[in-house]
N, C-alpha and C. Protein backbone atom coordinates (compact mmCIF):
# COMPACT_ATOMS: atom_id res chain seq x y z
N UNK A 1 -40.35 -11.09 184.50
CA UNK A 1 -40.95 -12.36 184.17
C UNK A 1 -42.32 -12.18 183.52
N UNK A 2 -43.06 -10.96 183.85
CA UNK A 2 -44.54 -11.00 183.10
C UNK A 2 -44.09 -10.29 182.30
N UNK A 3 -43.11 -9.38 181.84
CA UNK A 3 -42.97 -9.19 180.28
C UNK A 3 -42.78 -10.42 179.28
N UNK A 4 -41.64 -11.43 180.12
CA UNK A 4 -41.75 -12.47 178.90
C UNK A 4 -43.17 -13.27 178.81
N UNK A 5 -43.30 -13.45 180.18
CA UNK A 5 -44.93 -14.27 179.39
C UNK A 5 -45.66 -13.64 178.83
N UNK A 6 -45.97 -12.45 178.66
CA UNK A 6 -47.21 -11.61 177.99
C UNK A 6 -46.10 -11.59 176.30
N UNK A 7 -44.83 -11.51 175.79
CA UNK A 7 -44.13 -11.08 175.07
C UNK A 7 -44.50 -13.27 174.32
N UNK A 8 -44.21 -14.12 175.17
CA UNK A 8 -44.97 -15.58 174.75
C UNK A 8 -46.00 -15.78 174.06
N UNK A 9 -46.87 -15.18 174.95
CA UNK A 9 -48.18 -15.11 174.66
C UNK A 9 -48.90 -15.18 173.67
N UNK A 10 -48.60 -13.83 172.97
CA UNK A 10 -49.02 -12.69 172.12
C UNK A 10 -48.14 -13.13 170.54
N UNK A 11 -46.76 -14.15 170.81
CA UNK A 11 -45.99 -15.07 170.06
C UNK A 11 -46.85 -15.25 168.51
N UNK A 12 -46.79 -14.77 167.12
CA UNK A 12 -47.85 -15.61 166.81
C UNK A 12 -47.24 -17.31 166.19
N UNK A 13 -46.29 -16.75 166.62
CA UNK A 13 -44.91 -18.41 165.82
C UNK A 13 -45.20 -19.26 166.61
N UNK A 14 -45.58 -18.91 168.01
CA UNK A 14 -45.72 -19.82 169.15
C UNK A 14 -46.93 -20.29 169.27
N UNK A 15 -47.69 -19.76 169.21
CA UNK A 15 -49.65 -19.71 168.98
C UNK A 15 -49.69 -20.67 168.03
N UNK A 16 -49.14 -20.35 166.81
CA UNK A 16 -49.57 -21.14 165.66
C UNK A 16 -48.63 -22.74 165.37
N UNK A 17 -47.68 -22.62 166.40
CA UNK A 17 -46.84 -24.11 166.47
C UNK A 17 -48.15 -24.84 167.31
N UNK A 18 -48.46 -24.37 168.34
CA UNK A 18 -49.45 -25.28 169.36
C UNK A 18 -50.59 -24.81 168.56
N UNK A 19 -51.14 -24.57 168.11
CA UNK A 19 -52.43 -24.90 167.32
C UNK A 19 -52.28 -25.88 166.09
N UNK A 20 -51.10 -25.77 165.60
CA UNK A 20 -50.77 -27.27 164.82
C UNK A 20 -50.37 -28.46 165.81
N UNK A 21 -49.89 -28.45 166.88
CA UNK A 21 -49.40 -29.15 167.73
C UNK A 21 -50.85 -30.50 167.77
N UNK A 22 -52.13 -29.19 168.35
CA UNK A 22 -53.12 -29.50 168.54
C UNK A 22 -54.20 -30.35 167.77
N UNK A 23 -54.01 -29.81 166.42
CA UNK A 23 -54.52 -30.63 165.25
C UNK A 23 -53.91 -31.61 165.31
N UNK A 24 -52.52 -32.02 165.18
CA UNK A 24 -51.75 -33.04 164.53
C UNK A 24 -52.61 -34.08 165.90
N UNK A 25 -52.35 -33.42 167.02
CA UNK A 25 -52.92 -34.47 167.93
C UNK A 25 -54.45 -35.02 167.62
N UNK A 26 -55.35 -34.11 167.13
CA UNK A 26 -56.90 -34.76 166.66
C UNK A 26 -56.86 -36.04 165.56
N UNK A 27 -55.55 -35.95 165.04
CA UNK A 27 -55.39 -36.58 163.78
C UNK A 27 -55.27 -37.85 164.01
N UNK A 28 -54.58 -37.82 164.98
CA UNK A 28 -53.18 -39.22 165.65
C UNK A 28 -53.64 -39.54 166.84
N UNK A 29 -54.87 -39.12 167.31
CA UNK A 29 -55.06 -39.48 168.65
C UNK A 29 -55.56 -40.88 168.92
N UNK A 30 -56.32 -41.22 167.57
CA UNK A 30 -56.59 -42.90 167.76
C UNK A 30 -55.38 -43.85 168.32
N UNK A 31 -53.91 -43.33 167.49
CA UNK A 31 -52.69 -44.07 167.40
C UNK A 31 -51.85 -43.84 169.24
N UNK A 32 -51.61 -42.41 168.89
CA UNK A 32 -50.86 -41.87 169.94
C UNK A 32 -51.36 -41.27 171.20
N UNK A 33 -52.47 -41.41 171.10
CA UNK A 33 -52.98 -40.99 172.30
C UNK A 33 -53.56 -39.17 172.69
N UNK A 34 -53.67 -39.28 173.45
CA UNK A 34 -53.58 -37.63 173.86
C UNK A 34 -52.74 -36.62 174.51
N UNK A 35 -52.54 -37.00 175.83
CA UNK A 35 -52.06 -36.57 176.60
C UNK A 35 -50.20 -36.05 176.49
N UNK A 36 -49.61 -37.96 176.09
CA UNK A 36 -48.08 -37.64 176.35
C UNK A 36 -47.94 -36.85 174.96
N UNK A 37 -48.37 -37.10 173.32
CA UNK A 37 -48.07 -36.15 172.74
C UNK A 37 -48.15 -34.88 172.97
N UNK A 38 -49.38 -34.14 173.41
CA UNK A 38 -49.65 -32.93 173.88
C UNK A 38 -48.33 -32.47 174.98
N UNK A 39 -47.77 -33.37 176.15
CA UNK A 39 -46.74 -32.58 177.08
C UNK A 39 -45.75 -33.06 176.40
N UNK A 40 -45.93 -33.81 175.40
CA UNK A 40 -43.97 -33.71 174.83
C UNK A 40 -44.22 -32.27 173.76
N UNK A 41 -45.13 -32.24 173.25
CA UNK A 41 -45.07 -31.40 172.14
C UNK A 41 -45.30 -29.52 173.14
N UNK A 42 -45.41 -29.52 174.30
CA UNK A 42 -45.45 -27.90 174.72
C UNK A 42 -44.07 -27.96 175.70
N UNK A 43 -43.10 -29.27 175.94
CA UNK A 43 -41.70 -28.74 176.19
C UNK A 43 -41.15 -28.75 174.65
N UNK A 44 -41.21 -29.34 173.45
CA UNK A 44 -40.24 -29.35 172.60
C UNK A 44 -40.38 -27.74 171.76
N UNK A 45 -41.93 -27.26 171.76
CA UNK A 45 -41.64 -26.03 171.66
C UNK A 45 -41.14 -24.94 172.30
N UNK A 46 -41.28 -25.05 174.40
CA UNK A 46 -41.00 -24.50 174.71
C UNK A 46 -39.04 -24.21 174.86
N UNK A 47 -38.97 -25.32 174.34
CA UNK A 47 -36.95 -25.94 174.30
C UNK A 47 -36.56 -25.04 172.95
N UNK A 48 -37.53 -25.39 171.69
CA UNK A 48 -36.63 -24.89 170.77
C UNK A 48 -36.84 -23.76 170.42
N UNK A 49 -37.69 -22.85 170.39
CA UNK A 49 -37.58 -21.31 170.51
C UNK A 49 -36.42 -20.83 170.69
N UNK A 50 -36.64 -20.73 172.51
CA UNK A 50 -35.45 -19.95 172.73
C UNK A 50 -34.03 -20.47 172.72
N UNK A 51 -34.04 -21.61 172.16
CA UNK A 51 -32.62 -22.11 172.09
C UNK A 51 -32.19 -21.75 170.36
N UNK A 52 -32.96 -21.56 169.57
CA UNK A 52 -32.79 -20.90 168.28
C UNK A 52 -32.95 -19.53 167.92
N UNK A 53 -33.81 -19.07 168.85
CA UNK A 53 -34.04 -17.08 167.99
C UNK A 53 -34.56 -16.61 169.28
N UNK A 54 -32.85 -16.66 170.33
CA UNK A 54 -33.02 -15.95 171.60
C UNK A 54 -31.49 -15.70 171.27
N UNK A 55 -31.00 -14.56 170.85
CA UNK A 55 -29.40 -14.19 171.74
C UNK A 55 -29.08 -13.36 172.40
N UNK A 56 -28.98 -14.10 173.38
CA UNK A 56 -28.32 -12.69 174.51
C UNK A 56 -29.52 -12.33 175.19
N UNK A 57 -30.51 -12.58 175.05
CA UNK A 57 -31.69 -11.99 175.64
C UNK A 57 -32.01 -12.43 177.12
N UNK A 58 -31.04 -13.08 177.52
CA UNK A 58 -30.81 -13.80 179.07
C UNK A 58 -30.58 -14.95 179.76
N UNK A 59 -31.12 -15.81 180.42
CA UNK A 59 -30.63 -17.12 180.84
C UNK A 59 -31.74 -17.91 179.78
N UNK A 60 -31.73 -18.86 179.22
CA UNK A 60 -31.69 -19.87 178.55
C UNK A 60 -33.31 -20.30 179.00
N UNK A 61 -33.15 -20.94 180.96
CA UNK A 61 -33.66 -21.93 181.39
C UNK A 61 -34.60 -21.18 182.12
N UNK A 62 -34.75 -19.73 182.23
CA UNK A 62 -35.71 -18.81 182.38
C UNK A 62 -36.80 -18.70 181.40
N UNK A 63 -36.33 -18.87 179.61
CA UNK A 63 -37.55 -18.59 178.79
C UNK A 63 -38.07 -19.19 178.29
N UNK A 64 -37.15 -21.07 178.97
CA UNK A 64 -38.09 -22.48 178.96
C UNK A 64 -39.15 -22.74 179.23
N UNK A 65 -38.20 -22.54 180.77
CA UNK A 65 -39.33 -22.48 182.24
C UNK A 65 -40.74 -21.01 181.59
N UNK A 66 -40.69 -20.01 181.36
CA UNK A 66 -41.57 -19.40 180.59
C UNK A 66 -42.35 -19.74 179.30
N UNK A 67 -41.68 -20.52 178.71
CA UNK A 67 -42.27 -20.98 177.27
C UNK A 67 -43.34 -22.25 178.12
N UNK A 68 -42.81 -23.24 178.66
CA UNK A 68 -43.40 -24.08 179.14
C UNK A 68 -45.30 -23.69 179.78
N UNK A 69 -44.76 -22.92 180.49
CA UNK A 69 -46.33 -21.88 181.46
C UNK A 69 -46.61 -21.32 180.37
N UNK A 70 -46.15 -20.60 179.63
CA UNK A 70 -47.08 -19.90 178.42
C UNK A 70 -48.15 -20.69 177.08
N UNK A 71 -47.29 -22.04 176.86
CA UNK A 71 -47.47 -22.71 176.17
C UNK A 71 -48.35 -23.68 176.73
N UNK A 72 -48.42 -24.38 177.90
CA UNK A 72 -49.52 -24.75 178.56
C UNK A 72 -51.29 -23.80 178.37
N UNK A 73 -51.19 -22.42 178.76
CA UNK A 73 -51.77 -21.73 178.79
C UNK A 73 -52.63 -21.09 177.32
N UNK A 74 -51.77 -21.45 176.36
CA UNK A 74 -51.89 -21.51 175.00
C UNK A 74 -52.83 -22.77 174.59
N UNK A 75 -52.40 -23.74 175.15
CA UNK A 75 -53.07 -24.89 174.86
C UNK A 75 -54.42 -25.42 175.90
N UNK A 76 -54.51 -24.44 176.64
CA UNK A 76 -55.51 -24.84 177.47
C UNK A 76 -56.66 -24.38 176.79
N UNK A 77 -56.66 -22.85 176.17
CA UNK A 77 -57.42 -22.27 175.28
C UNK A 77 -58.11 -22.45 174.37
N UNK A 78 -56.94 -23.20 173.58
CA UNK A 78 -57.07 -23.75 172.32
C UNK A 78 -58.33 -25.09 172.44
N UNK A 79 -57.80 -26.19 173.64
CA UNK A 79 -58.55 -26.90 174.10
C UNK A 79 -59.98 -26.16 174.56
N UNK A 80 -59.93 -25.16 175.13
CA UNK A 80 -61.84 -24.80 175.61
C UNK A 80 -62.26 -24.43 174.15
N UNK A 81 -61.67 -23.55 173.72
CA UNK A 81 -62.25 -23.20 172.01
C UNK A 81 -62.90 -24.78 171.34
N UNK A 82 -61.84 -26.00 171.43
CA UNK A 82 -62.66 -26.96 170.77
C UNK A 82 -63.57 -27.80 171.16
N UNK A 83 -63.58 -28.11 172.71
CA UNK A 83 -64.77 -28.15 173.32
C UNK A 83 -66.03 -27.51 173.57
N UNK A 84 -66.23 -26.20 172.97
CA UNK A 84 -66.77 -24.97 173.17
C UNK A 84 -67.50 -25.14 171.74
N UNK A 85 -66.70 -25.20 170.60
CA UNK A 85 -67.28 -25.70 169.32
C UNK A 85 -67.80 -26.95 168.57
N UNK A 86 -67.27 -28.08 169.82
CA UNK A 86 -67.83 -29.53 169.43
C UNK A 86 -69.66 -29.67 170.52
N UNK A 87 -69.68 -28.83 171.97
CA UNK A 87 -70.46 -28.47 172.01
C UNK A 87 -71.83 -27.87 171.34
N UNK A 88 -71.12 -26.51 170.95
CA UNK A 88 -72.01 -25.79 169.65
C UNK A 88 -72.79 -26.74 168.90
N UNK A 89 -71.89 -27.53 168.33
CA UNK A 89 -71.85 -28.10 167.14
C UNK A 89 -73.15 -29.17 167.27
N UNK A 90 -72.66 -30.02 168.64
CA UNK A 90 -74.04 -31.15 168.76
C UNK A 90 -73.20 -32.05 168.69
């Protein structure tokens, strides 16, 4: 299990879906809010990964359940980085 999350992680397809995830949300947040886009958008990545460019590589609902925690963790980051720079910033 900590091979796939560190093997998530390190993702850069995955990194760079939730860092667009993240923007699109700065964009739309007047409209859509924050929050439910942000947890619909880290299961729909964590769903379609491995349901597209996983074969055979094991149970399904193992590298969800992994994408999900990784992708949270991805986005928590991403979030201190822009609080960290709107800080900076003033």
């Amino acid at each position: 299990m900590t091979d796939m999350l560190l093997a998530q992680l390190t993702d850069p397809f995955r990194v760079g879906l939730i860092v667009a995830l993240f923007v699109t949300m700065l964009r739309t947040s007047g409209v859509t809010g924050t929050l439910l886009p942000l947890a619909a958008g880290v299961v729909f990545v964590a769903v379609i990964i491995p349901t597209t460019m996983q074969a055979g590589r094991g149970p399904v609902w193992q590298a969800v359940a992994m994408g999900i925690v990784s992708n949270a963790i991805i986005l928590a980051v991403v979030m201190a980085a822009w609080a960290l720079f709107r800080r900076l910033r003033g």
